[in-house]
C-alpha atoms as a PDB file:
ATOM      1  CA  UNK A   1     -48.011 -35.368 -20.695  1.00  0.00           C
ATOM      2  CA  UNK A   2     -44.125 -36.825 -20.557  1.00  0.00           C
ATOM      3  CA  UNK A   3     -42.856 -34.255 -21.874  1.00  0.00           C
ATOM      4  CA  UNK A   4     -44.951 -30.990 -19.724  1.00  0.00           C
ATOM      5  CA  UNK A   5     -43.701 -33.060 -16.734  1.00  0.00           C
ATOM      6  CA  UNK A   6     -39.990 -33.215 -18.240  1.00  0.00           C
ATOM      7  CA  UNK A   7     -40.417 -29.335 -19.206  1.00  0.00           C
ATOM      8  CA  UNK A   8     -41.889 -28.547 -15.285  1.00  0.00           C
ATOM      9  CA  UNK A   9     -38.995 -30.682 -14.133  1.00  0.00           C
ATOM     10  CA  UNK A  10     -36.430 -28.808 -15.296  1.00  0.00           C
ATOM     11  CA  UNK A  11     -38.186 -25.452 -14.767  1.00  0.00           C
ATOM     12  CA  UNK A  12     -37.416 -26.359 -11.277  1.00  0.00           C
ATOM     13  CA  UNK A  13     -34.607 -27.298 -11.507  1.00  0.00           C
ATOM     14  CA  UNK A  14     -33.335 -24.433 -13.363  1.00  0.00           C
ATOM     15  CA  UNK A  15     -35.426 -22.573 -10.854  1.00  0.00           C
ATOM     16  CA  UNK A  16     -33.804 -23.723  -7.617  1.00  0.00           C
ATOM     17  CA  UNK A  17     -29.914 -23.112  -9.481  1.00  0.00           C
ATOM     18  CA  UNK A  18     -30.919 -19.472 -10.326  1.00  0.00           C
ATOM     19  CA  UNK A  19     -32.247 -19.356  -6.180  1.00  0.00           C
ATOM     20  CA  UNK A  20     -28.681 -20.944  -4.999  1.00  0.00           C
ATOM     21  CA  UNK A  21     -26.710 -18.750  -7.051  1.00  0.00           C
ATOM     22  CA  UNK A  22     -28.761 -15.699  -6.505  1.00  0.00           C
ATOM     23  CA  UNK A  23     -28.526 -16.443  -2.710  1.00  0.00           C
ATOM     24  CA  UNK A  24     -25.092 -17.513  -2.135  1.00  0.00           C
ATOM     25  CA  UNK A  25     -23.030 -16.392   0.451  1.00  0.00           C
ATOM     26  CA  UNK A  26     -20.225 -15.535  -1.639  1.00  0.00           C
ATOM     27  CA  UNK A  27     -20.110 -13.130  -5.095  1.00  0.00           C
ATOM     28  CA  UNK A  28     -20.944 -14.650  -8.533  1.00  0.00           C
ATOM     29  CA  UNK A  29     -20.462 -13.366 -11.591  1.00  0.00           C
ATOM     30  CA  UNK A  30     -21.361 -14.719 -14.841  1.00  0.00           C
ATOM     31  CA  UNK A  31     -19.286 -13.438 -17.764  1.00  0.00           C
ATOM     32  CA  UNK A  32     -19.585 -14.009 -21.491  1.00  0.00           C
ATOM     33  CA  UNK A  33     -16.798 -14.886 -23.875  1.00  0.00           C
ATOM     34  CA  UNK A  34     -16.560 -10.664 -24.385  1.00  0.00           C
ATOM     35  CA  UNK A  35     -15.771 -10.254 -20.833  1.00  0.00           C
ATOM     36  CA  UNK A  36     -18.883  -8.745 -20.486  1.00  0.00           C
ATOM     37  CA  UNK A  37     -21.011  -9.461 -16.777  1.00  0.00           C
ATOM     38  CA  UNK A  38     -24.443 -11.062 -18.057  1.00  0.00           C
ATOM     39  CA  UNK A  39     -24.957 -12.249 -14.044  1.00  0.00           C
ATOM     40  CA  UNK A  40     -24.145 -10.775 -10.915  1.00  0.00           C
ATOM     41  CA  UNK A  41     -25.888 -11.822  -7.501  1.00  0.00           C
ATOM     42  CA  UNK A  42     -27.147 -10.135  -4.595  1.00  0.00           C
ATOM     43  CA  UNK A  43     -23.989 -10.885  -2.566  1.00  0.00           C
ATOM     44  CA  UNK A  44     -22.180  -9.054  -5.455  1.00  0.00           C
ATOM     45  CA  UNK A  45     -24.988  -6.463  -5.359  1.00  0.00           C
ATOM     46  CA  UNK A  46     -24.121  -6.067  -1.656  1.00  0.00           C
ATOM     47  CA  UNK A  47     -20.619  -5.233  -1.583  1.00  0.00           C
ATOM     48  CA  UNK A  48     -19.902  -3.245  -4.697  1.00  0.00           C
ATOM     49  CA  UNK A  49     -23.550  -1.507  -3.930  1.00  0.00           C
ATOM     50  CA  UNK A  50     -24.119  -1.164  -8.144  1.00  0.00           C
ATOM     51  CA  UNK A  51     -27.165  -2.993  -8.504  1.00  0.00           C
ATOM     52  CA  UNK A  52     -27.438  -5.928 -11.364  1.00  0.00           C
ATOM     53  CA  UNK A  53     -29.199  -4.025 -13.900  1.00  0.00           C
ATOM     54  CA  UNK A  54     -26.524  -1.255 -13.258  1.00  0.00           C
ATOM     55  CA  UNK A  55     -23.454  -3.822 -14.085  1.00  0.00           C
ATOM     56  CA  UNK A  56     -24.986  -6.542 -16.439  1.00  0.00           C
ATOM     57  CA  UNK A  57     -23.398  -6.031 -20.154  1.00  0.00           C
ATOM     58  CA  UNK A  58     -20.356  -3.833 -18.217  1.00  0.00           C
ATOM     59  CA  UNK A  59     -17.116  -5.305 -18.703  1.00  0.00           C
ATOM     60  CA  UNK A  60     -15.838  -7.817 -15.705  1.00  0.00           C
ATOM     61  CA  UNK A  61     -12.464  -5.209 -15.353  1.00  0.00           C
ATOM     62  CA  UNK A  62     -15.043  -2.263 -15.156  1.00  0.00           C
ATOM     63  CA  UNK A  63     -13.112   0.930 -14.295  1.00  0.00           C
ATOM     64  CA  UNK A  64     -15.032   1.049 -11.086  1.00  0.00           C
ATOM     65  CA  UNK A  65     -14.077  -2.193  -9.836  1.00  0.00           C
ATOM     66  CA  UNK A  66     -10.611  -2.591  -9.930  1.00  0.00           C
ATOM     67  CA  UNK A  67      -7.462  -0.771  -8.723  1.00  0.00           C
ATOM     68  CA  UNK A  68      -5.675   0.991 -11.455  1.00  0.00           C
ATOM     69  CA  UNK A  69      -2.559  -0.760 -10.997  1.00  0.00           C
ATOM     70  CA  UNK A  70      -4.546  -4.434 -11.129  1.00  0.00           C
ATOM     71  CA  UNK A  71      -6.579  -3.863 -14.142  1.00  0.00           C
ATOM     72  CA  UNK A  72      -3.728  -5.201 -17.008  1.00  0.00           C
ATOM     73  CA  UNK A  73      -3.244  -8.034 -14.844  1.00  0.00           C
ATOM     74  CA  UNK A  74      -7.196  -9.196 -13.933  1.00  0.00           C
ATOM     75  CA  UNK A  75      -7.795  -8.587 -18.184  1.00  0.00           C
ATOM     76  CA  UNK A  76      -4.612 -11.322 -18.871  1.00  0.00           C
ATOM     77  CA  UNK A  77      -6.294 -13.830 -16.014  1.00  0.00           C
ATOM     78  CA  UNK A  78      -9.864 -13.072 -18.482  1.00  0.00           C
ATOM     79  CA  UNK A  79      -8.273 -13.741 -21.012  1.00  0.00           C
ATOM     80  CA  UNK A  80      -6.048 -16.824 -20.031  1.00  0.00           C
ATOM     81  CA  UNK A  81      -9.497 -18.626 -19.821  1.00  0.00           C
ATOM     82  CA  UNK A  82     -10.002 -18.644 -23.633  1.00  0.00           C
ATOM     83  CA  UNK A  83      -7.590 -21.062 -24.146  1.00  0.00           C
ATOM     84  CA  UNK A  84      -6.973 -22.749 -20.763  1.00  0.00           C
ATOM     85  CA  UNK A  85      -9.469 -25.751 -19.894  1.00  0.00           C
ATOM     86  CA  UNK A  86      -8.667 -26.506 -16.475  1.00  0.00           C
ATOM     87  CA  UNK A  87     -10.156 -24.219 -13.214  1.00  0.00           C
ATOM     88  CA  UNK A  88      -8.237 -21.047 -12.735  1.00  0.00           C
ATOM     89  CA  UNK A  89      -7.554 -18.889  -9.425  1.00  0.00           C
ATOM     90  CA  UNK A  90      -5.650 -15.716  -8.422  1.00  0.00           C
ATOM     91  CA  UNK A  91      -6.220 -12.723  -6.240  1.00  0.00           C
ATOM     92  CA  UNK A  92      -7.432  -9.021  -7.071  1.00  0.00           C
ATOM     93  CA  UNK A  93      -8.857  -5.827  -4.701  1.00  0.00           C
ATOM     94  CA  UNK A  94     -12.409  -5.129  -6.188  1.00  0.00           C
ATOM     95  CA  UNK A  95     -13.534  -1.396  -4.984  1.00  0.00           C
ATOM     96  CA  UNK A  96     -17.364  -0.483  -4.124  1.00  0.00           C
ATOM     97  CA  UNK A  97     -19.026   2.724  -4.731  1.00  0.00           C
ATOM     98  CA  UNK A  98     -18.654   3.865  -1.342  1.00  0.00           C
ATOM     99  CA  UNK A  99     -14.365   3.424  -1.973  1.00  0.00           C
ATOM    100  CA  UNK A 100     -13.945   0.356  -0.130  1.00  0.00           C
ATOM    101  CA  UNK A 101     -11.318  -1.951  -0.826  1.00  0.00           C
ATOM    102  CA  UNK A 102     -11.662  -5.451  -0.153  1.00  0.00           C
ATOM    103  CA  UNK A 103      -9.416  -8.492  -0.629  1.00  0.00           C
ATOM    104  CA  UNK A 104     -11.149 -11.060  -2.943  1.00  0.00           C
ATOM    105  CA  UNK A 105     -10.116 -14.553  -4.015  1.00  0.00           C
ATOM    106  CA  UNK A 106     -11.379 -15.886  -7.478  1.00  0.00           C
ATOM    107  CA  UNK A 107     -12.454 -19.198  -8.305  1.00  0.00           C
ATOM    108  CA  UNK A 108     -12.776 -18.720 -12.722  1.00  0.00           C
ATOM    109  CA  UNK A 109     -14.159 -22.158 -14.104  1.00  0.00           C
ATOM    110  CA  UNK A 110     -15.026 -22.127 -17.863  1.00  0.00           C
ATOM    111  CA  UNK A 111     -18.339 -23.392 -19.471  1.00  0.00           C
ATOM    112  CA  UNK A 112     -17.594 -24.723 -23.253  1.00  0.00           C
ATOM    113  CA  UNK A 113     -19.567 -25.588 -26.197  1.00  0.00           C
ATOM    114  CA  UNK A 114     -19.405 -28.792 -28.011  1.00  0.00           C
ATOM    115  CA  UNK A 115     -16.731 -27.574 -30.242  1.00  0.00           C
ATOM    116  CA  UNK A 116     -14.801 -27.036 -26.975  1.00  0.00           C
ATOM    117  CA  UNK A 117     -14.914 -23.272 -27.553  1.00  0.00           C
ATOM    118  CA  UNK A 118     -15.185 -20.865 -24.570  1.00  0.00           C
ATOM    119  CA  UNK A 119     -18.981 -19.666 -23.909  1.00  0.00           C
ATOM    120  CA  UNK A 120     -19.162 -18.542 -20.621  1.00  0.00           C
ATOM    121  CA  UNK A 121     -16.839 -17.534 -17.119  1.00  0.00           C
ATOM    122  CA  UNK A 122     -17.971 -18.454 -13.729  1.00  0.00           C
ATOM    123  CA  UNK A 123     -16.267 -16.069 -11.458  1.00  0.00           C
ATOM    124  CA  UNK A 124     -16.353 -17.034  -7.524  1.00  0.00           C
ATOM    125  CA  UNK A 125     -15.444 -14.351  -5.384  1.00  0.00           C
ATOM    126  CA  UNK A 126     -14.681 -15.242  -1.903  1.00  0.00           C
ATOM    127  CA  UNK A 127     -13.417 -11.980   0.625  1.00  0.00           C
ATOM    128  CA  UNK A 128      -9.974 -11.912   2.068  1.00  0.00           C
ATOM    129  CA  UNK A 129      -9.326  -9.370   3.439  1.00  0.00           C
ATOM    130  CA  UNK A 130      -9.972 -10.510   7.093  1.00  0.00           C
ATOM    131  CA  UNK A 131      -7.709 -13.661   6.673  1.00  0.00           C
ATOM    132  CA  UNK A 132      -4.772 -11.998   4.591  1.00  0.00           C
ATOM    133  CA  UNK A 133      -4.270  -9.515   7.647  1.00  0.00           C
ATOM    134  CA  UNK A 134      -4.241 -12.275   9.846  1.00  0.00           C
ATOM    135  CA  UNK A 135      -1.450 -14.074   7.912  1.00  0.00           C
ATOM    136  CA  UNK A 136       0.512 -11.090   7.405  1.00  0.00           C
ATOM    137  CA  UNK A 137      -0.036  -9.619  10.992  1.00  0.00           C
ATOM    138  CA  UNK A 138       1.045 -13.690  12.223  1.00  0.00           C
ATOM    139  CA  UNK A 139       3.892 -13.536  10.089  1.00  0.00           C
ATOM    140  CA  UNK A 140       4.887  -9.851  11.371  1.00  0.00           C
ATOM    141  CA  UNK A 141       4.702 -11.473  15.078  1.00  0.00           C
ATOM    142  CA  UNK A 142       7.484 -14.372  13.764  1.00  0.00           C
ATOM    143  CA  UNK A 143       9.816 -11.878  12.712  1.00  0.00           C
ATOM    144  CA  UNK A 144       9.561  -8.444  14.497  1.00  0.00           C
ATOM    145  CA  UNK A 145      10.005  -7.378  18.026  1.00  0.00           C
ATOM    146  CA  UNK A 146       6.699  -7.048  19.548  1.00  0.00           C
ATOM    147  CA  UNK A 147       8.454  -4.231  21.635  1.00  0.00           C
ATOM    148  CA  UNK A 148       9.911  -1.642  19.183  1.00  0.00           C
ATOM    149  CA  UNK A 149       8.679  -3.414  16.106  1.00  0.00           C
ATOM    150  CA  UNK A 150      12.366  -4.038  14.701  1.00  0.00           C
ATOM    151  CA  UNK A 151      13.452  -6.705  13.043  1.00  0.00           C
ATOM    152  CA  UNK A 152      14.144  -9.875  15.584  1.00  0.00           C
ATOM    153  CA  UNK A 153      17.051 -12.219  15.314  1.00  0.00           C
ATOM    154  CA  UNK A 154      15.773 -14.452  13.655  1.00  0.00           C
ATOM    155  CA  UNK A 155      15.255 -12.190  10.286  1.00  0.00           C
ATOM    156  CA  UNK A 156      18.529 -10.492  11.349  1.00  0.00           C
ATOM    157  CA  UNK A 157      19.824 -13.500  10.557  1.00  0.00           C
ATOM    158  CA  UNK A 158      17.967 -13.538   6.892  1.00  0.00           C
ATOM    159  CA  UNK A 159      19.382  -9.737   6.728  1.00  0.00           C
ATOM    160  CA  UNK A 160      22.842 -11.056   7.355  1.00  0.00           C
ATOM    161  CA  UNK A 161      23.016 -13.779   4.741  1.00  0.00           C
ATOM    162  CA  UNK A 162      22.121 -11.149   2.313  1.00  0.00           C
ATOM    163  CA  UNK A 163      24.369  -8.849   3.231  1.00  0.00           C
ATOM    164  CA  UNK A 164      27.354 -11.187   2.735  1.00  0.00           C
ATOM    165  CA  UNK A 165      25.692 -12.421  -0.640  1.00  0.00           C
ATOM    166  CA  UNK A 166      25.782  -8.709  -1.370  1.00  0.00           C
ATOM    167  CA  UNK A 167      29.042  -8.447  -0.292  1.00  0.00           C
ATOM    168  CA  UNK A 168      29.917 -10.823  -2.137  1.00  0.00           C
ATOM    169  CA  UNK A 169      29.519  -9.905  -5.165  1.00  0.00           C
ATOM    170  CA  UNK A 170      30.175  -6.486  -4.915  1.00  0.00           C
ATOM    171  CA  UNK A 171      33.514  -6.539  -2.951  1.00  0.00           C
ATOM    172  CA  UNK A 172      32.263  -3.617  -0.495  1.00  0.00           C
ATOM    173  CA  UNK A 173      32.805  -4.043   3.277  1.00  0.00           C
ATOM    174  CA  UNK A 174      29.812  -4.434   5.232  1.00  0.00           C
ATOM    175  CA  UNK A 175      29.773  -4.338   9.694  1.00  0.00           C
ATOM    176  CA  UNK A 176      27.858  -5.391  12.227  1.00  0.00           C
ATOM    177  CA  UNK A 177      27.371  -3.117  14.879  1.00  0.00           C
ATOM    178  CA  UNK A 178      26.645  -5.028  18.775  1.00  0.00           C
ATOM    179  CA  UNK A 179      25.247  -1.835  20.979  1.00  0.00           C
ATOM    180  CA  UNK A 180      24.181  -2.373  25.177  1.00  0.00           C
ATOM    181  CA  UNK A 181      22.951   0.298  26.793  1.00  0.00           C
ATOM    182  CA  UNK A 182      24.727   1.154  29.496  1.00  0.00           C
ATOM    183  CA  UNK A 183      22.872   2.287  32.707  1.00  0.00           C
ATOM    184  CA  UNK A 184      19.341   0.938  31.298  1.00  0.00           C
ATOM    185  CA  UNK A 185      18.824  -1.651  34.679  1.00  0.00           C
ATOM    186  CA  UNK A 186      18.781   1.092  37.008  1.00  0.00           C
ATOM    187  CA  UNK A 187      16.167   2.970  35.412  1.00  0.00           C
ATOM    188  CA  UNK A 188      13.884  -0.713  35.525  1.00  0.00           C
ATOM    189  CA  UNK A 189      14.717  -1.446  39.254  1.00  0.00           C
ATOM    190  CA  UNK A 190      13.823   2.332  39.915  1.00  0.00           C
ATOM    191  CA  UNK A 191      10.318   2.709  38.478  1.00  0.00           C
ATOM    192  CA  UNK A 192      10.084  -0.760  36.756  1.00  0.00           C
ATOM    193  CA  UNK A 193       8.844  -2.458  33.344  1.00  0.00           C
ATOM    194  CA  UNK A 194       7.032  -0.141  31.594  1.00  0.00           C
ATOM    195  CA  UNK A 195       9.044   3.306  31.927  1.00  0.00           C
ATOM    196  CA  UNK A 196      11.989   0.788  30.743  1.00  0.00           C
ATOM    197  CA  UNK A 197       9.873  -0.256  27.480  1.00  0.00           C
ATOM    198  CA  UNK A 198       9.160   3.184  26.853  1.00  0.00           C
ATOM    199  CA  UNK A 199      12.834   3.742  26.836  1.00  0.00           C
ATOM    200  CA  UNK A 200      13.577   1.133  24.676  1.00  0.00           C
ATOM    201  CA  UNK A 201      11.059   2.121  21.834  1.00  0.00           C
ATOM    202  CA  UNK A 202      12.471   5.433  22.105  1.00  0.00           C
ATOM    203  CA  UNK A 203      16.552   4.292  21.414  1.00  0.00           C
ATOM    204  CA  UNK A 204      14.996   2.042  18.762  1.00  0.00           C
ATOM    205  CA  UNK A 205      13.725   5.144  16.903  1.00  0.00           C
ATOM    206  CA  UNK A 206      17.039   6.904  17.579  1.00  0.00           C
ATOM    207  CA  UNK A 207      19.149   4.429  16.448  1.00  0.00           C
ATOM    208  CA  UNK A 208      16.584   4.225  12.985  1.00  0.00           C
ATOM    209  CA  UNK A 209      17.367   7.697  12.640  1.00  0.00           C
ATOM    210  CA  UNK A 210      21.050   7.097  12.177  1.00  0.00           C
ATOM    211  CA  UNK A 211      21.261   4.625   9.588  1.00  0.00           C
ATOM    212  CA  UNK A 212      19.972   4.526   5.749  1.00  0.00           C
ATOM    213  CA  UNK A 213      17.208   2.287   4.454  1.00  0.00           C
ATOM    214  CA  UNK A 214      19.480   0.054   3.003  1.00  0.00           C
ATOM    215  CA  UNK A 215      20.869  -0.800   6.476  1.00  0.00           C
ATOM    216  CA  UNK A 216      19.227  -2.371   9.125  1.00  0.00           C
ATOM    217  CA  UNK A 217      18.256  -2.256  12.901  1.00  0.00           C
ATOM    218  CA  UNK A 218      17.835  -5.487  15.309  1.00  0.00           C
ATOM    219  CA  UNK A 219      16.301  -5.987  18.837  1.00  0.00           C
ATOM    220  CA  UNK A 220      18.798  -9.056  20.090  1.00  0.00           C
ATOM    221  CA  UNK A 221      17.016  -9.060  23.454  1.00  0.00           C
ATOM    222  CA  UNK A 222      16.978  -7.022  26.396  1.00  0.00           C
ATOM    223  CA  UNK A 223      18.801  -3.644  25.745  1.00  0.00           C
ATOM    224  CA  UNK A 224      21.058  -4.884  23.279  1.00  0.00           C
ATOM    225  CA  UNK A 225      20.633  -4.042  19.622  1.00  0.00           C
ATOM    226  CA  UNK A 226      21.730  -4.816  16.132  1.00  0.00           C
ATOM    227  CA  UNK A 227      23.340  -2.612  13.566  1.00  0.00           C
ATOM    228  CA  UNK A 228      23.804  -4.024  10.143  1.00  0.00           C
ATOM    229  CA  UNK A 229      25.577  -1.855   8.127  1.00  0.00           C
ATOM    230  CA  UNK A 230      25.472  -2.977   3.882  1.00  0.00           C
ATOM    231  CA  UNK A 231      28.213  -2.159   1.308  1.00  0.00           C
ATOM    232  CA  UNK A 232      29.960   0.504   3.210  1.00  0.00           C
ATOM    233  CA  UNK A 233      33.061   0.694   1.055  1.00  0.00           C
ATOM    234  CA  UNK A 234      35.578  -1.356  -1.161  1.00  0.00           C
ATOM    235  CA  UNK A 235      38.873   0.293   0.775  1.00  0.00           C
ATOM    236  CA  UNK A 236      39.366  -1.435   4.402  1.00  0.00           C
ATOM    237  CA  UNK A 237      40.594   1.754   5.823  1.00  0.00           C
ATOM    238  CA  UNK A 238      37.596   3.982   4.284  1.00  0.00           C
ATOM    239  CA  UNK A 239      34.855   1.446   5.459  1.00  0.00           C
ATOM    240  CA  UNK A 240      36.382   1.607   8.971  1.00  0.00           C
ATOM    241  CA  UNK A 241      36.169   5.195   8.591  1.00  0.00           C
ATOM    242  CA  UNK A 242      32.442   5.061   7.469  1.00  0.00           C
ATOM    243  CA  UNK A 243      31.555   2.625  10.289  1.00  0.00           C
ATOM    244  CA  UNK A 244      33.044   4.515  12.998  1.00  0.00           C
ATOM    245  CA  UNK A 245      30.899   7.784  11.737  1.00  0.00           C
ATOM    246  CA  UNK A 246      27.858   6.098  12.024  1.00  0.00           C
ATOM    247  CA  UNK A 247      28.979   4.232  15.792  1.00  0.00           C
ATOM    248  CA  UNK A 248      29.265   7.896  16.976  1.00  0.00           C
ATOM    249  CA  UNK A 249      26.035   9.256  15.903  1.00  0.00           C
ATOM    250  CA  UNK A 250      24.029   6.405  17.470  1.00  0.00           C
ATOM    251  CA  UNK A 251      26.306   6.803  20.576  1.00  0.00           C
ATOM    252  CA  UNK A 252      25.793  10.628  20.455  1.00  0.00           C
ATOM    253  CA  UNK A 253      22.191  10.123  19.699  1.00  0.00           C
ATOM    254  CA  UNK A 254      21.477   7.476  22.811  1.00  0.00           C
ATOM    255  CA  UNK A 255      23.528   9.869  25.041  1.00  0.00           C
ATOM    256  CA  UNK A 256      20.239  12.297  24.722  1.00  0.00           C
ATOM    257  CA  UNK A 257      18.450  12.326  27.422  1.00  0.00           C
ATOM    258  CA  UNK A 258      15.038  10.754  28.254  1.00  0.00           C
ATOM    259  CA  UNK A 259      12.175  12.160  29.198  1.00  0.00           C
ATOM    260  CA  UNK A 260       9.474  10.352  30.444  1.00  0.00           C
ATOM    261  CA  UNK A 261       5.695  10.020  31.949  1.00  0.00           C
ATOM    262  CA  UNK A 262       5.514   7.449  35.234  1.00  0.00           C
ATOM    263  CA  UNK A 263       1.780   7.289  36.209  1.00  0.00           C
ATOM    264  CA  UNK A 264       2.002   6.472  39.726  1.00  0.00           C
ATOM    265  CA  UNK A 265      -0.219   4.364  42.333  1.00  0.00           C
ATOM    266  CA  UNK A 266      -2.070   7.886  44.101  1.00  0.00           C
ATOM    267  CA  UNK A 267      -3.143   8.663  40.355  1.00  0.00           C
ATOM    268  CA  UNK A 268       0.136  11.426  40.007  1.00  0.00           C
ATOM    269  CA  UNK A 269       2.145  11.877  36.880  1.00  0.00           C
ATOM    270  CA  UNK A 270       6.120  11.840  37.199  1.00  0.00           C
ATOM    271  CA  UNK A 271       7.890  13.056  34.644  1.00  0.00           C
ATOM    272  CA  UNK A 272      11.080  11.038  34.832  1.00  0.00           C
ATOM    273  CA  UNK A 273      14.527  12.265  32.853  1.00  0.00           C
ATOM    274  CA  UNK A 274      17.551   9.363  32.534  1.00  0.00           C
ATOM    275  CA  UNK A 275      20.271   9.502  30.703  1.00  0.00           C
ATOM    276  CA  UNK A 276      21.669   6.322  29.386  1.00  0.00           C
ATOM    277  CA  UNK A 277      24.660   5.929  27.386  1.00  0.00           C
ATOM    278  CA  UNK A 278      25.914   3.007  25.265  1.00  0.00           C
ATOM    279  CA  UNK A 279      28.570   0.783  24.291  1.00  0.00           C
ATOM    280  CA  UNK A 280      29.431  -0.012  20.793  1.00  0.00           C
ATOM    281  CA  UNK A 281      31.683  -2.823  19.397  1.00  0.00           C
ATOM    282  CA  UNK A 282      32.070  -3.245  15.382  1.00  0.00           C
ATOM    283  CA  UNK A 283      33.318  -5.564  13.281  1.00  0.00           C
ATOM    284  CA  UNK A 284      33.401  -5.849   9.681  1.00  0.00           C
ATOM    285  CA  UNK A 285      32.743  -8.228   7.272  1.00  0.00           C
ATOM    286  CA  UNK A 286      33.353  -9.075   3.248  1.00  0.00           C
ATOM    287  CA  UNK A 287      31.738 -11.822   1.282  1.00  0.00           C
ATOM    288  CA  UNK A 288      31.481 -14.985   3.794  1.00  0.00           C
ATOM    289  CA  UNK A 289      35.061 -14.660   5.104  1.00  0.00           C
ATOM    290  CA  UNK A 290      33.454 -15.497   8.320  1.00  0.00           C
ATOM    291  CA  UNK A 291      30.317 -17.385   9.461  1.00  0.00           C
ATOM    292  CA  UNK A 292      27.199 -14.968  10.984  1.00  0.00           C
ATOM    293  CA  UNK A 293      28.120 -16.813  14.551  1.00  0.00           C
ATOM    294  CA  UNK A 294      31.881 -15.210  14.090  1.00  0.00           C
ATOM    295  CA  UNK A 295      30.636 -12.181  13.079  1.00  0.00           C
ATOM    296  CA  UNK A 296      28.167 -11.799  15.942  1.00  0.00           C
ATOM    297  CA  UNK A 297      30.531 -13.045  18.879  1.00  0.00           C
ATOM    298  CA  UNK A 298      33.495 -10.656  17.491  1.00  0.00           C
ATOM    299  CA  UNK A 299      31.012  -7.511  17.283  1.00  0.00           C
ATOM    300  CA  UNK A 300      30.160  -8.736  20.813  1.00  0.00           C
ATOM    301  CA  UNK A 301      33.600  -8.851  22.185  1.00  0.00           C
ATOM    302  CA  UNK A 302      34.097  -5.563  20.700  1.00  0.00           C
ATOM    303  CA  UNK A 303      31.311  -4.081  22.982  1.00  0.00           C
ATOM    304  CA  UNK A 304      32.767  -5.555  26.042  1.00  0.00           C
ATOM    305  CA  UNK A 305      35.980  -3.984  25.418  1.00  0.00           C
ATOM    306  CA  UNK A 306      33.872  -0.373  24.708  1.00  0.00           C
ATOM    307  CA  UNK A 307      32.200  -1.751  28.400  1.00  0.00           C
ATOM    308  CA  UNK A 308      36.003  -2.385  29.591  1.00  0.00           C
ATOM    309  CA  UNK A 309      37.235   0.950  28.619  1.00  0.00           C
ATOM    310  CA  UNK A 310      34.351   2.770  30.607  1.00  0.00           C
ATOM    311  CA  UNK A 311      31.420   2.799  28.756  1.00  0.00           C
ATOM    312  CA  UNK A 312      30.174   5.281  26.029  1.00  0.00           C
ATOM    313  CA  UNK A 313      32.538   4.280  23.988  1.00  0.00           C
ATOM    314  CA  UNK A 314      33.241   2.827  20.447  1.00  0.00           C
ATOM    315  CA  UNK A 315      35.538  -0.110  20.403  1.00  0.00           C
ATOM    316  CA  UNK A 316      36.512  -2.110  16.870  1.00  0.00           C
ATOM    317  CA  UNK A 317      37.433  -6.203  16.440  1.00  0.00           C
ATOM    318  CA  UNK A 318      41.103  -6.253  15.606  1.00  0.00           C
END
C-alpha cells in the first residue's frame, strides 16, 4: 500500500513538472546528448508555429530555426555542454515559419548521469528582442544628435582619439574641420524653430555627402559642425592640399540653396528658399602632437578668421 502511495506520489509530482514546463511563459526545449529536441513546449510551439510532434527528434540547430550565419556558432555552444559542468548562456535569432526573427536569450543547464556523463540539455529561451532595441536605441540617444542623427561630441571625442591612434601609427596627417553657418539666425528669427531644424538636417546630409566613410561628421551644437578628416596624407603640403579640396566642396555644397515647406497659422503652405553660406577653419593633426582641446580651439580660431575675412570662406591654423 506504501509503495502505490509512493508510485501515485510521484505520478504527481512528475505530473505537475510536465504541467509547469508545458505551461511556462518562456520556451523550453529538451535536447538529448545528439542534439536532437525530445521536448518542446507550447510557448515554443507558439512562436516558431512547428508544432511538437513536427520538431521532436529534429536537431536543436534545425535549418529552420536559425540564421545561416549563427548556425556554426549555436552547434559549438551545443556542443561546449558535453564537457562543461557549470550553467551556460549566450544569445542567438531563432526564425518561425511565418519568417520572423526574434531575439532570444538561452539559459543551457546540463542533466548528467552518475558517471558524470552528459544525458540531457535544458534550453531556456527567454525573447529579447523588445529589450535589446531599447538598449541599443538608449545608447543611440547618448551618442547621436537627436536632430540630424550625427555623431555628438561626446563620440566625436571617441572618433578623435582614434584618429590620432591611427595617426599614429601610420604617420598620415589627419584635420579637423570647425564649420558655422553663416546667415542660419536670420532664417530662425524669420519663421522660427522648425524651418531652422529642417535646415539643419538638410546641411548635415550635404556635408555627409562630401566626405568618405572613413571620415566623420559631428553636430557640436547649434549650427556648428564637425569634420574629422582620417589619414589624409604622409606629405604636410599634400594633406593641406587634400583638406582644402574637401573644405571647398562642403562650402560649395552649403552655398546651395534651400528650399523649404513653412505650414503657416491660416492652414497655407510657404515655400521658403534661403541661402546660407559657411565658414570653415582647419587644422591638422599627426599622432598626439596636440591634445583634442588644442585641436578643437585652433580649428575654431581658424573659422573665426574665415568669419573675419567675410564669410564663405576657408581659413587654415598657421
Amino acid at each position: 500500500h506504501a509503495k502505490h502511495a509512493l508510485q501515485m506520489q510521484l505520478r504527481q509530482e512528475r505530473d505537475f513538472m510536465d504541467n509547469v514546463l508545458e505551461n511556462a511563459g518562456v520556451i523550453i526545449l529538451v535536447l538529448n546528448k545528439e542534439g536532437a529536441i525530445i521536448r518542446f513546449n507550447k510557448k515554443a510551439e507558439e512562436f516558431t508555429g512547428y508544432s511538437a510532434s513536427e520538431v521532436i527528434g529534429k536537431p536543436y540547430f534545425w535549418k529552420h530555426f536559425l540564421i545561416e550565419d549563427e548556425k556554426e556558432k549555436v552547434v559549438g555552444y551545443f556542443q561546449e555542454m558535453l564537457y562543461v559542468h557549470q550553467t551556460r548562456y549566450h544569445e542567438n535569432y531563432w526564425v518561425s515559419r511565418l519568417g520572423e526573427k526574434r531575439l532570444f536569450h538561452w539559459t543551457n543547464t546540463r542533466l548528467s548521469d552518475e558517471k558524470d556523463e552528459m544525458q540531457y540539455v535544458v534550453a531556456i529561451g527567454n525573447d529579447i528582442t523588445e529589450r535589446k532595441q531599447n538598449e541599443e536605441t538608449i545608447k543611440h540617444l547618448a551618442f547621436y544628435d537627436p536632430l540630424t542623427q550625427l555623431p555628438n561630441r561626446r563620440l566625436l571625442r571617441d572618433r578623435i582619439t582614434k584618429a590620432m591612434a591611427m595617426s599614429k601609427r601610420t604617420h598620415y596627417y589627419g584635420a579637423l574641420m570647425f564649420l558655422d553657418l553663416d546667415n542660419f539666425k536670420s532664417l530662425n528669427d524669420t519663421y522660427g524653430h522648425t524651418l531652422g531644424d529642417l535646415l539643419l538636417m538638410e546641411a548635415a546630409n550635404r556635408i555627409k555627402y562630401c566626405v568618405r566613410e572613413t571620415d566623420s561628421v559631428a553636430r557640436f551644437g547649434g549650427d556648428e559642425f564637425i569634420v574629422l578628416l582620417t589619414e589624409i596624407n604622409s606629405n604636410i603640403d599634400e594633406a593641406y592640399h587634400q583638406a582644402r579640396l574637401v573644405a571647398d566642396k562642403v562650402r560649395h555644397v552649403l552655398a546651395q540653396p534651400y528650399i523649404m515647406q513653412h505650414h503657416q497659422d491660416d492652414g497655407s503652405t510657404l515655400t521658403v528658399t534661403h541661402e546660407c553660406t559657411s565658414s570653415v577653419g582647419i587644422a591638422l593633426f599627426k599622432g598626439h602632437d596636440i591634445s583634442q582641446d588644442e585641436l578643437l580651439r585652433k580649428a575654431d580660431s581658424a573659422m573665426y578668421e574665415a568669419k573675419k575675412a567675410g564669410r564663405n570662406q576657408v581659413s587654415f591654423y598657421m
